[in-house]
Protein backbone atom coordinates (compact mmCIF):
# COMPACT_ATOMS: atom_id res chain seq x y z
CA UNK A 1 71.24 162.00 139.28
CA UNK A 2 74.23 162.14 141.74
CA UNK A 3 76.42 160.30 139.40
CA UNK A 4 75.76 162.48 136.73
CA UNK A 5 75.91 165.88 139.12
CA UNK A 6 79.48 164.20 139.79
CA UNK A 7 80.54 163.68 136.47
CA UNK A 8 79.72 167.03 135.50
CA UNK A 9 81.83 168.07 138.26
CA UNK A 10 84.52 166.16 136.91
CA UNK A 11 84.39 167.34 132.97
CA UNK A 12 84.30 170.76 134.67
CA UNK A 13 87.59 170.34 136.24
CA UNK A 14 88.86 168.73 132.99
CA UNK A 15 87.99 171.39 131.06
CA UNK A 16 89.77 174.27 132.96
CA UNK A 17 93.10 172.03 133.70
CA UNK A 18 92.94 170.07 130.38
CA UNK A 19 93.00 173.67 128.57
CA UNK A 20 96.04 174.48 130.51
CA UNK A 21 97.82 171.23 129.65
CA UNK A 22 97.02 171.58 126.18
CA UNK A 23 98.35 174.99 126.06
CA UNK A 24 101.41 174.12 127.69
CA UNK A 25 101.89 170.84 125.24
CA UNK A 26 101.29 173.42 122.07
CA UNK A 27 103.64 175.91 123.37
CA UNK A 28 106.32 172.80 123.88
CA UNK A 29 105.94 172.12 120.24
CA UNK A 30 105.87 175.59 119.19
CA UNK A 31 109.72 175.96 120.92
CA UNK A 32 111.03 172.63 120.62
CA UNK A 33 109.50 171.71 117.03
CA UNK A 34 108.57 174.99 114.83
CA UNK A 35 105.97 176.41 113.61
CA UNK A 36 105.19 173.80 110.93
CA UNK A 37 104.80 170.98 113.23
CA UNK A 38 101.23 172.43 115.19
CA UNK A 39 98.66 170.82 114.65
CA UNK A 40 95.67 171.95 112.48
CA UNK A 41 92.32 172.89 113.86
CA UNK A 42 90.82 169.35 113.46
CA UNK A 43 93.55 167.83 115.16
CA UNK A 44 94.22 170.09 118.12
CA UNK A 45 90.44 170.31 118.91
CA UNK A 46 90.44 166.83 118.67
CA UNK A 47 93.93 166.97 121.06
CA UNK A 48 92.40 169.15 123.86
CA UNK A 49 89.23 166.89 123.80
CA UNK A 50 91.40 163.86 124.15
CA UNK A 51 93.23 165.36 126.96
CA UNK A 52 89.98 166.69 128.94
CA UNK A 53 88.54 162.47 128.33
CA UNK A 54 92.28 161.49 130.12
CA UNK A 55 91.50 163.67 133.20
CA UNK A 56 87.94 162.57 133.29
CA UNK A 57 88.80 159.31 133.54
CA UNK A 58 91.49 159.41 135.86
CA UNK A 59 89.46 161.35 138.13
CA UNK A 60 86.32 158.66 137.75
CA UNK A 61 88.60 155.94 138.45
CA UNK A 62 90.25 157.13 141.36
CA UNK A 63 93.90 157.23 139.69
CA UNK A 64 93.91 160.82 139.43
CA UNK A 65 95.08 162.06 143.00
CA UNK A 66 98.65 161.07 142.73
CA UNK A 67 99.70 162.53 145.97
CA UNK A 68 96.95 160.34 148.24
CA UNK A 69 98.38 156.95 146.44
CA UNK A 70 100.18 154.61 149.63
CA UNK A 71 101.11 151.29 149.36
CA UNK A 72 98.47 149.46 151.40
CA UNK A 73 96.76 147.66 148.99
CA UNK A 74 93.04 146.64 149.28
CA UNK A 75 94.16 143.07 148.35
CA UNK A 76 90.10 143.18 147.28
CA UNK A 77 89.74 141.30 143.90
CA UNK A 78 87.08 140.00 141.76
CA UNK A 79 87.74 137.27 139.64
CA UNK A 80 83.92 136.55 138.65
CA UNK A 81 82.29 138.23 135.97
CA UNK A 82 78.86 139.15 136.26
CA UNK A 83 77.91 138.52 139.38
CA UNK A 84 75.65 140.83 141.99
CA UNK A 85 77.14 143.62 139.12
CA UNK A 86 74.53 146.60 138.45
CA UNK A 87 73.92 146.16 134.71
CA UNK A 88 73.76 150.26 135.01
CA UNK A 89 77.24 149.99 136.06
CA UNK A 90 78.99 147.57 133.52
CA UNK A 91 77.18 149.91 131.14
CA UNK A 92 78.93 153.12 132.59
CA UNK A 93 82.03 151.47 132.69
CA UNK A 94 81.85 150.39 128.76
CA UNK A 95 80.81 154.44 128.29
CA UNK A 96 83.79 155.14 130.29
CA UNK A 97 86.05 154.00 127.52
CA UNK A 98 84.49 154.76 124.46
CA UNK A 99 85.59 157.48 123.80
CA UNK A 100 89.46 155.85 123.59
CA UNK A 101 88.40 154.04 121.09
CA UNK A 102 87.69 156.88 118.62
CA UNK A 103 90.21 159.44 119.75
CA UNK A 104 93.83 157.32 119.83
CA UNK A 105 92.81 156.31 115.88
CA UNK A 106 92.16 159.57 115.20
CA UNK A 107 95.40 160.76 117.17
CA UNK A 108 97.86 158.38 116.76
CA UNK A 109 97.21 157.45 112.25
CA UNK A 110 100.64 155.75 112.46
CA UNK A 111 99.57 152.97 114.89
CA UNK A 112 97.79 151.15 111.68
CA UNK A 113 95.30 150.71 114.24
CA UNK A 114 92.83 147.53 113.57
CA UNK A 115 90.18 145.71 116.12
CA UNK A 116 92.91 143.54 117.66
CA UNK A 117 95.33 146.45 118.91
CA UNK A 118 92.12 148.15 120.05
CA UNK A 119 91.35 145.56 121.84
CA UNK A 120 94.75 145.18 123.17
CA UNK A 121 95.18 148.85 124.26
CA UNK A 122 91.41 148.73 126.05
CA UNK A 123 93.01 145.56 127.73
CA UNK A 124 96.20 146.70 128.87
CA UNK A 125 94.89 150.13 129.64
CA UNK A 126 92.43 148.90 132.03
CA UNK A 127 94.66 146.12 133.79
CA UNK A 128 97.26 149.21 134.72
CA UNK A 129 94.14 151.26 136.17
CA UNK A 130 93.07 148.29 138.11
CA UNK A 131 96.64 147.12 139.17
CA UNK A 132 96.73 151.16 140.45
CA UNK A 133 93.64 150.94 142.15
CA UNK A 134 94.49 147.83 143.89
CA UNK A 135 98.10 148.61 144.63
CA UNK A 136 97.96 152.09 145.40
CA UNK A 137 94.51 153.52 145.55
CA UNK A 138 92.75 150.95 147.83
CA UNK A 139 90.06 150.03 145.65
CA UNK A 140 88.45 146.81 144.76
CA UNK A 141 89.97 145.14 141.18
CA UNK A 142 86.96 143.86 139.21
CA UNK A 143 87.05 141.40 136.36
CA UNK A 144 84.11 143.69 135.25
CA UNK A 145 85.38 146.37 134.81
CA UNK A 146 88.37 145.11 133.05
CA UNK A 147 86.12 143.07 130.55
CA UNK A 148 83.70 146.47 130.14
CA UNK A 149 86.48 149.03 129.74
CA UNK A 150 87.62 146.48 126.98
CA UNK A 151 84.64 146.12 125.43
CA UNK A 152 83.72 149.53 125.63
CA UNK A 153 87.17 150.58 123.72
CA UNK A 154 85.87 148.00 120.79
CA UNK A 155 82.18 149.52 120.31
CA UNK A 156 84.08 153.19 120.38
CA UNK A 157 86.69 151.65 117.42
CA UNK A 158 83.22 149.91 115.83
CA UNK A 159 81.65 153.71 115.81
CA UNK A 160 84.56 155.32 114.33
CA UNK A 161 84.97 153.18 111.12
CA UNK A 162 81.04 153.75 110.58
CA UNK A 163 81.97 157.43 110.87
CA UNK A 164 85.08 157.39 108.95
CA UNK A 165 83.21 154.85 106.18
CA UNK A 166 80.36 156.84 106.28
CA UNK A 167 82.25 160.26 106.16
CA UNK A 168 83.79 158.81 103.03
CA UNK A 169 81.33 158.18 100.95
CA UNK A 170 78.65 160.12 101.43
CA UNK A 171 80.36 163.78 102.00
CA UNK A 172 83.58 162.91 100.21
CA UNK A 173 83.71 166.65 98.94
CA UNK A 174 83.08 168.41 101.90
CA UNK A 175 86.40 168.87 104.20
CA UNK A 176 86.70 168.70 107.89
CA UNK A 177 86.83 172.04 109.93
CA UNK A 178 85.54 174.00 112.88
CA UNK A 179 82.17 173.69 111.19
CA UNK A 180 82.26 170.35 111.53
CA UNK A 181 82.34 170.38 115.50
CA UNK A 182 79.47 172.98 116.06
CA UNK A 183 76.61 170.30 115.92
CA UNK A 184 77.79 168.35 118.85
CA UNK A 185 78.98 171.78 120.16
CA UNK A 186 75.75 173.36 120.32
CA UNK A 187 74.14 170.29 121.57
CA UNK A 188 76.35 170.17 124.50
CA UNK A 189 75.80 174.12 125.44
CA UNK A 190 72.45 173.10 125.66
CA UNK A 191 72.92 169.72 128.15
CA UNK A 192 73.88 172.34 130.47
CA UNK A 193 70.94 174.49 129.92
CA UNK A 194 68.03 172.00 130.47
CA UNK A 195 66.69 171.61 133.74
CA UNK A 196 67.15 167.54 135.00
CA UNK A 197 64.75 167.38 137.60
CA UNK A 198 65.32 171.54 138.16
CA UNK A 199 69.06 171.32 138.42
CA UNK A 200 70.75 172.80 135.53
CA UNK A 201 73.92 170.88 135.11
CA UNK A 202 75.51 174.70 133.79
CA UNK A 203 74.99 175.97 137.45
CA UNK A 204 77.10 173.55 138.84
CA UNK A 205 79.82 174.08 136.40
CA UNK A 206 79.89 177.66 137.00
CA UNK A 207 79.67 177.17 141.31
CA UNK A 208 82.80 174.57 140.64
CA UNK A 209 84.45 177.76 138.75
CA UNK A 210 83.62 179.84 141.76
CA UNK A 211 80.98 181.84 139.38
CA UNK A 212 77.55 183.04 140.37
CA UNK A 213 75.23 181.02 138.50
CA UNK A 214 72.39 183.58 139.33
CA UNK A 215 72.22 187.86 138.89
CA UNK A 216 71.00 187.14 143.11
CA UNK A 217 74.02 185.11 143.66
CA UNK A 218 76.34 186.27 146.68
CA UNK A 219 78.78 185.61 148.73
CA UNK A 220 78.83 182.15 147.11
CA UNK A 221 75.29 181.60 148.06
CA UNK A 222 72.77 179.87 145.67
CA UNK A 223 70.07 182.04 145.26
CA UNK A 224 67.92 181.05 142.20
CA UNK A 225 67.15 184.95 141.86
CA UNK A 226 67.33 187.46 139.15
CA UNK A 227 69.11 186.38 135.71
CA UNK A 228 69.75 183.23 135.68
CA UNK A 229 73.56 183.67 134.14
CA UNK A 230 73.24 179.41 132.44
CA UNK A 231 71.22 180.74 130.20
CA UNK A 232 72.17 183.96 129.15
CA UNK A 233 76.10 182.57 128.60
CA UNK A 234 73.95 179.04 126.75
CA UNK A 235 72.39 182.10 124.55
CA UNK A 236 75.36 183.55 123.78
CA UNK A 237 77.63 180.58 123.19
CA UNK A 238 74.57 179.14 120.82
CA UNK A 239 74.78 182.18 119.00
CA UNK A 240 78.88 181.81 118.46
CA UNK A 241 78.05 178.51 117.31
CA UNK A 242 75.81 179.50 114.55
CA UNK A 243 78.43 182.32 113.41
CA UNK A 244 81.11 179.42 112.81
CA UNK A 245 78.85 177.16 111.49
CA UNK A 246 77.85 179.63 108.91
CA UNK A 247 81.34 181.26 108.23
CA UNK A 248 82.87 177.71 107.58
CA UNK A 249 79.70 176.41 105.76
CA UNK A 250 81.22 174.34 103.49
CA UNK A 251 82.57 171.81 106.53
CA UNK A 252 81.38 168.57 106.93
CA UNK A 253 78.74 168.76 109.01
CA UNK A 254 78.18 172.36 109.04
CA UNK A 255 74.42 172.71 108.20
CA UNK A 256 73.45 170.04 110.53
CA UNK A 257 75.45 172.33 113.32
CA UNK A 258 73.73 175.82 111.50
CA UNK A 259 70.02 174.25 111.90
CA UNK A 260 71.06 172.91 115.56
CA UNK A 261 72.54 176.10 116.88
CA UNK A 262 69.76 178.03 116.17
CA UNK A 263 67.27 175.22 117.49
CA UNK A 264 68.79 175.19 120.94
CA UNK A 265 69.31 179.20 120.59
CA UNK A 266 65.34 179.44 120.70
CA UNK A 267 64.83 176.68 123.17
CA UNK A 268 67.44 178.19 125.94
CA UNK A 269 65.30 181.97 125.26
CA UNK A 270 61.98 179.82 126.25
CA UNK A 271 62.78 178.43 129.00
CA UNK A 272 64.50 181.83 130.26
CA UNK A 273 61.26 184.05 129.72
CA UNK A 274 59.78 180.63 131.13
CA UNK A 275 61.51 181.61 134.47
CA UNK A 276 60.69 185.12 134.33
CA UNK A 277 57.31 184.45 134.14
């Protein structure tokens, strides 16, 4: 529960400052490239994504504080896998870069990308975050983690050519578009609207915001009185969801995100009269 408190705390950071470096890059295009040369929908959704996955995983490694970097080096490395390792660990570090796997083929189409530059790039990408932590950071270089990270890239690769295949030839008619995105949209609003263990992870994205998460909220104490402001903003975002998804209805993917939006819609409304019970 604490690591995932903490990583919510970390895609909440992401989120704000990724949407501000992703403005900024868009705006750099817009003056030094044209008009013509912005991306589409599809691609700068899945841009900003990419860009909120960099700063989560700087920020889970330890890489992300540039300023606190020195040159004392732990000089603490392990060069044998598998040993005393958590197997929940190895797993979270494969998870960690899964997601690179699907987003730089998706990015970067002229890289002809294929399993063994994937596996290169989750390679080299993890050696320079474990050469940082050791040199700079202080932390403890693990052969693990270099060997999960890697494999981790792969099964993300592995995933997207089962989507892409799949994507192909099933719904070969049906374009990509903001419809396409409100399925996994509207099942994220509602992560942060179920209670894990009775902490809603949407509370402590709006605290780290410096946002009352309650009506009884003040002076940035946690009440748990009145209106409980998760779910009323989960309510409301559910409900933007199902607008897209049935304005673009013809995406890919759209009437999976329709049925979903309004799934979760209901859910989030019982557990809030739940509470005001």
């Amino acid at each position: 529960m604490d690591k995932l408190i903490l990583g919510t705390v970390y895609l909440t950071k992401s989120i704000l400052y990724g949407l501000l470096i992703y403005i900024a890059y868009l705006a750099a295009i817009r003056i030094i490239k044209g008009k013509d040369h912005m991306p589409d929908k599809v691609s700068g959704l899945a841009g900003y994504s990419f860009t909120v996955y960099i700063l989560v995983l700087a920020q889970a490694t330890g890489i992300g504080n540039i300023m606190a970097w020195h040159l004392t080096a732990s000089k603490a490395i392990n060069w044998v896998p598998f040993v005393n390792e958590e197997p929940g660990l190895i797993l979270l570090n494969g998870l960690l870069f899964l997601p690179m796997g699907i987003f730089v083929p998706i990015l970067f189409k002229k890289g002809n990308w294929n399993a063994v530059k994937i596996l290169a790039l989750g390679l080299s990408s993890s050696l320079v975050i474990e050469l940082i932590q050791l040199l700079l950071v202080g932390r403890t270089a693990d052969v693990d983690d270099l060997l999960a990270n890697t494999v981790g890239c792969a099964m993300g690769y592995l995933l997207f050519r089962i989507a892409k295949k799949g994507f192909r030839n099933a719904y070969s008619g049906k374009a990509l578009g903001l419809g396409s995105v409100t399925g996994v949209a509207s099942l994220i609003v509602l992560l942060f609207c179920v209670p894990i263990r009775r902490i809603f992870l949407g509370d402590i994205l709006l605290t780290q915001c410096s946002l009352p998460a309650w009506s009884g909220d003040a002076k940035g104490i946690y009440s748990m009185e009145g209106i409980h402001y998760t779910l009323v903003m989960g309510f409301f975002l559910e409900l933007l969801l199902l607008f897209i998804a049935k304005k673009y209805r013809g995406d890919f993917g759209a009437e999976t995100g329709l049925k979903l939006s309004i799934f979760a819609g209901v859910l989030i409304c019982v557990i809030l009269f739940a509470e005001l019970l």
